[in-house]
C-alpha atoms as a PDB file:
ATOM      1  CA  UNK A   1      39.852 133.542  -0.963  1.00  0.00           C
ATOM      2  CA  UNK A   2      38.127 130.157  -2.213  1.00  0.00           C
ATOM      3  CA  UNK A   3      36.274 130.196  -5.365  1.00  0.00           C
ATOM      4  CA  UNK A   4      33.674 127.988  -6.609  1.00  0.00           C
ATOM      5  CA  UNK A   5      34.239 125.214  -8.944  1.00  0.00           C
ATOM      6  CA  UNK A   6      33.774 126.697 -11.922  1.00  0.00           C
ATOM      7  CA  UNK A   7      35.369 129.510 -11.268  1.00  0.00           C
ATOM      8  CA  UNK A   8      38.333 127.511  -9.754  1.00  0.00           C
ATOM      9  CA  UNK A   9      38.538 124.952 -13.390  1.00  0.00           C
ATOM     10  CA  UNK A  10      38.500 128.447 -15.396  1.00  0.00           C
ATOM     11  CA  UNK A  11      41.889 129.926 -13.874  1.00  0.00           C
ATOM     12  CA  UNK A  12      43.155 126.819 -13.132  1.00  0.00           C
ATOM     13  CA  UNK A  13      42.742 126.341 -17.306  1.00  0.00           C
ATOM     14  CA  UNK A  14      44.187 130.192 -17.676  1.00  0.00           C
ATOM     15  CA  UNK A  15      47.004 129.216 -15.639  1.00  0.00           C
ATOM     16  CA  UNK A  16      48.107 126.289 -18.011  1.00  0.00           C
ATOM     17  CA  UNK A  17      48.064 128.660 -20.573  1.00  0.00           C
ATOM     18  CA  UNK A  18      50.260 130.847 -18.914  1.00  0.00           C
ATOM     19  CA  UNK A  19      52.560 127.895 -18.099  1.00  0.00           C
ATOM     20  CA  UNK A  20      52.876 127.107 -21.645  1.00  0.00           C
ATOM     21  CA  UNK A  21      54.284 130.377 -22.757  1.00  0.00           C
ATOM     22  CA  UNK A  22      56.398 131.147 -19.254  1.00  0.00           C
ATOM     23  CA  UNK A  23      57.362 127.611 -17.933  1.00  0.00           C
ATOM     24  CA  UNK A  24      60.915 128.111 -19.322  1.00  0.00           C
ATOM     25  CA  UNK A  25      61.453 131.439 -17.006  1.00  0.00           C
ATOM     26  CA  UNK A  26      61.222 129.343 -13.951  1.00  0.00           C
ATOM     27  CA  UNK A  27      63.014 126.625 -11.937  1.00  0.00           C
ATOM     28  CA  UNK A  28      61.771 123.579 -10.995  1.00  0.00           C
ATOM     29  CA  UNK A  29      61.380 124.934  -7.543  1.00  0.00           C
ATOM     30  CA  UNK A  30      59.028 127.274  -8.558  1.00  0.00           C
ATOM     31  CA  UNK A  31      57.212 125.403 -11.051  1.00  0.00           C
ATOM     32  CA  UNK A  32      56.803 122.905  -7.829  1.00  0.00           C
ATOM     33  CA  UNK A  33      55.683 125.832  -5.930  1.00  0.00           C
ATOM     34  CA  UNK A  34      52.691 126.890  -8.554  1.00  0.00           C
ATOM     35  CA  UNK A  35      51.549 123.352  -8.763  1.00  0.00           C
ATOM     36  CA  UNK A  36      51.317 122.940  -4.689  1.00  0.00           C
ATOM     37  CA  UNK A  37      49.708 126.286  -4.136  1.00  0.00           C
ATOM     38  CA  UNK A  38      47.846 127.769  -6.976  1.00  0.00           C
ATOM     39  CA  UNK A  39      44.742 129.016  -5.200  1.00  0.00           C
ATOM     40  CA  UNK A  40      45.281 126.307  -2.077  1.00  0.00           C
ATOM     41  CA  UNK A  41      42.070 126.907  -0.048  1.00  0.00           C
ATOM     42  CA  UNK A  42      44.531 126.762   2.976  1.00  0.00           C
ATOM     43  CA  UNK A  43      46.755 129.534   2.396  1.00  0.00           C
ATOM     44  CA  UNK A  44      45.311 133.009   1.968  1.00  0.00           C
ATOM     45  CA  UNK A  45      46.530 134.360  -1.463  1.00  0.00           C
ATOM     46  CA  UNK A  46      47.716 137.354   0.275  1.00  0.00           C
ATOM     47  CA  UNK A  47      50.621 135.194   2.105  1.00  0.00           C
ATOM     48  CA  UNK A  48      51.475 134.064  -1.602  1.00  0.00           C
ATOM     49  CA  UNK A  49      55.063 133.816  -2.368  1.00  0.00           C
ATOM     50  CA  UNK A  50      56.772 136.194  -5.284  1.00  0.00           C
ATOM     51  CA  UNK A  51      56.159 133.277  -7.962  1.00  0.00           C
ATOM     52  CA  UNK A  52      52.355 133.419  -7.211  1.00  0.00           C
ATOM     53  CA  UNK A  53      51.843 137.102  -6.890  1.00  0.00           C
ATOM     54  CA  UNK A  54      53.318 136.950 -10.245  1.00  0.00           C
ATOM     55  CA  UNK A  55      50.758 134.904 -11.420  1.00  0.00           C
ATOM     56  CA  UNK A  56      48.104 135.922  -9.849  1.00  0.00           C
ATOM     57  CA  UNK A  57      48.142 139.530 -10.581  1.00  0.00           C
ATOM     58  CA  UNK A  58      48.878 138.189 -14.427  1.00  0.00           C
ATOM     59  CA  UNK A  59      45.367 136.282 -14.304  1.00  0.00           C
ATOM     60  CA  UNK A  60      43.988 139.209 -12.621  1.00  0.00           C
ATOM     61  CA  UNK A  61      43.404 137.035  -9.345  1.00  0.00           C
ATOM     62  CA  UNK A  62      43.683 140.158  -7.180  1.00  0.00           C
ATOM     63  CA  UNK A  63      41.395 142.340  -8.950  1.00  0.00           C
ATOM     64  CA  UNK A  64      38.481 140.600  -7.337  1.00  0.00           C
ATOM     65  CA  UNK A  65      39.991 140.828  -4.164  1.00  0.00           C
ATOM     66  CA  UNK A  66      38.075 143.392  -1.871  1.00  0.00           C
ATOM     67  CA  UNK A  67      41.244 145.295  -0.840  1.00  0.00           C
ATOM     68  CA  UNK A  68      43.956 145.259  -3.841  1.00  0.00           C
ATOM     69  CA  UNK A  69      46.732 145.806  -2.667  1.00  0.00           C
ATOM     70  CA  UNK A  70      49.246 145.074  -5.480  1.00  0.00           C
ATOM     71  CA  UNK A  71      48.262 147.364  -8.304  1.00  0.00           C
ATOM     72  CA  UNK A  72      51.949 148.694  -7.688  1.00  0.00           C
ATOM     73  CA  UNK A  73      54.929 148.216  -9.714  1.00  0.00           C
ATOM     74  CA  UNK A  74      57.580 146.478  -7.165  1.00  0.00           C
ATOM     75  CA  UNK A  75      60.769 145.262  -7.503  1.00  0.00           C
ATOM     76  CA  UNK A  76      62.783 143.545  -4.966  1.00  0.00           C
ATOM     77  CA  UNK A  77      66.749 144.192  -5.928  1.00  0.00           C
ATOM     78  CA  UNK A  78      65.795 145.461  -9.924  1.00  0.00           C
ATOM     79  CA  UNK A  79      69.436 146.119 -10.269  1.00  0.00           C
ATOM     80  CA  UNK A  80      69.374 148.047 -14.348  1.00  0.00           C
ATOM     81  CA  UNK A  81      65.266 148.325 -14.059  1.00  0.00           C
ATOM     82  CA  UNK A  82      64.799 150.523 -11.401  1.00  0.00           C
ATOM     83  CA  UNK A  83      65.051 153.608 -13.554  1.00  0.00           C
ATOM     84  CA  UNK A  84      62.695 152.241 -16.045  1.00  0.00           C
ATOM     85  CA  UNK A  85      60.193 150.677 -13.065  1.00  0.00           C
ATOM     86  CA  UNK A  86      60.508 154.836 -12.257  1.00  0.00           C
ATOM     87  CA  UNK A  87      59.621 155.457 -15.418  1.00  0.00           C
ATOM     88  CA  UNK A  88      56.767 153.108 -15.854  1.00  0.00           C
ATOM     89  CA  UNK A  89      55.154 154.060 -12.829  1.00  0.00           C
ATOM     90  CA  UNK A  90      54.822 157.566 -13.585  1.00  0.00           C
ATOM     91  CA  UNK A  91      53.666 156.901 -17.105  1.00  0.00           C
ATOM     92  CA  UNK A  92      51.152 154.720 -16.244  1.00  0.00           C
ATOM     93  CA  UNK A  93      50.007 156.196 -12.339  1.00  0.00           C
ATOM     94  CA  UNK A  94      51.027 152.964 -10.332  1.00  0.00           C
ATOM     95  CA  UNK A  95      52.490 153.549  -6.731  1.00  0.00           C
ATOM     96  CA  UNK A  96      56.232 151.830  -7.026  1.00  0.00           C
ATOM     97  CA  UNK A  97      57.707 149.962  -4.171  1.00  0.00           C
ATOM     98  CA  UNK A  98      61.540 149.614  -4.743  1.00  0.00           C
ATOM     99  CA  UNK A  99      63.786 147.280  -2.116  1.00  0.00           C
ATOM    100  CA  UNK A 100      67.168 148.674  -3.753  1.00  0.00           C
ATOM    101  CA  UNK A 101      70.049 146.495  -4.288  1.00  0.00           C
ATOM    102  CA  UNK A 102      73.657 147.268  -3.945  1.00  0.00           C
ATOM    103  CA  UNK A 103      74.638 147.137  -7.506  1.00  0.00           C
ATOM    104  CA  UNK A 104      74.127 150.350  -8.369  1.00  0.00           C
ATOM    105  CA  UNK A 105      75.249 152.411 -11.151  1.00  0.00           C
ATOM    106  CA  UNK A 106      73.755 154.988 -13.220  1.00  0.00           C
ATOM    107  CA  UNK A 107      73.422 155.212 -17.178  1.00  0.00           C
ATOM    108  CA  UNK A 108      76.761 157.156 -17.249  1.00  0.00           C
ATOM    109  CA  UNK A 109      78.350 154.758 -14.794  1.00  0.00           C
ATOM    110  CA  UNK A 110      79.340 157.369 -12.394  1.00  0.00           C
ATOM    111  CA  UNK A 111      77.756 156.440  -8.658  1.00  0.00           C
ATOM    112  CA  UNK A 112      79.804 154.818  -6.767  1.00  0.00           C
ATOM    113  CA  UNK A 113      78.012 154.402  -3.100  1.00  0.00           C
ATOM    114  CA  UNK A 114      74.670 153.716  -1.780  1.00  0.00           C
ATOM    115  CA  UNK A 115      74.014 156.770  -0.757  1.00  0.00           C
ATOM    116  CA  UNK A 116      74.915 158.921  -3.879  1.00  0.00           C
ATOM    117  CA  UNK A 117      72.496 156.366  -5.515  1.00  0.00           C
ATOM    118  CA  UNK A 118      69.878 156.494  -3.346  1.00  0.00           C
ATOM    119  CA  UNK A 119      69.671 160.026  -4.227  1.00  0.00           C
ATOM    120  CA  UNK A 120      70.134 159.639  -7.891  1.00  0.00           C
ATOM    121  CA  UNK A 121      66.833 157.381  -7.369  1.00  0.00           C
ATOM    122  CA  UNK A 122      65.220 160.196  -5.434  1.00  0.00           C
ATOM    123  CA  UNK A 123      65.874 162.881  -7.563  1.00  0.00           C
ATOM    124  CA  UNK A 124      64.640 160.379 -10.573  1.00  0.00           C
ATOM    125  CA  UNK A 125      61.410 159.957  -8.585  1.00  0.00           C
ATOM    126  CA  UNK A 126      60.656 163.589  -8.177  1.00  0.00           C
ATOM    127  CA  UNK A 127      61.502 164.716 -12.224  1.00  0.00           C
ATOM    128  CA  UNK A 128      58.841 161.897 -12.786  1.00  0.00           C
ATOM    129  CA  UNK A 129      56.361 163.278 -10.038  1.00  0.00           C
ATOM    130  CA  UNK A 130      55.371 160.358  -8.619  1.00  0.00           C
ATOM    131  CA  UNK A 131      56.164 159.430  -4.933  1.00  0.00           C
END
């Protein structure tokens, strides 16, 4: 997506903002990875890494995208917030993509496999109705 000049100065001028209240979350990698590719002309934003989806779906980048495709709550390995990204995405009607990790253990601490977890996480996922 390339936007016009104007349009381009206004984000770019949203996205310092954002920098100065989030620049201590994130390495130096990733602060060199905003600064590189920040709406670079060259690289469609849906190839965008992690760092920039972040961003751009912060700024609300993707909302004038033709397609959205990341009005979603996901969570690659969420570890402790996976129950609560359950939760949020029945209480607010987002689809939820979840890449589960292996350190898995439920409020009462009793799981202890992937497979009893995996349906824990089901079973969550249908009491919220979502799926």
């Amino acid at each position: 997506m390339v936007f016009d000049i104007k349009k381009r100065e206004t984000l770019r001028k949203r996205l310092e903002g954002y920098l100065n209240e989030y620049r201590e979350f994130y390495s130096e990698y990733a602060l060199d990875e905003i600064e590189e590719n920040f709406l670079n002309p060259y690289r469609p934003i849906r190839d965008s890494s992690d760092v920039l989806n972040q961003i751009y779906a912060y700024l609300g980048i993707f909302d004038v995208e033709k397609d959205n495709a990341y009005d979603m709550l996901y969570g690659l390995y969420p570890c402790d917030a996976t129950l609560d990204m359950i939760e949020l995405a029945s209480d607010y009607d987002k689809d939820l993509c979840i890449l589960a990790c292996d350190c898995y253990e439920t409020l009462d601490g009793e799981l202890d496999d992937m497979n009893e977890w995996i349906k824990y996480i089901k079973e969550s996922i249908m009491s919220c109705n979502i799926g």
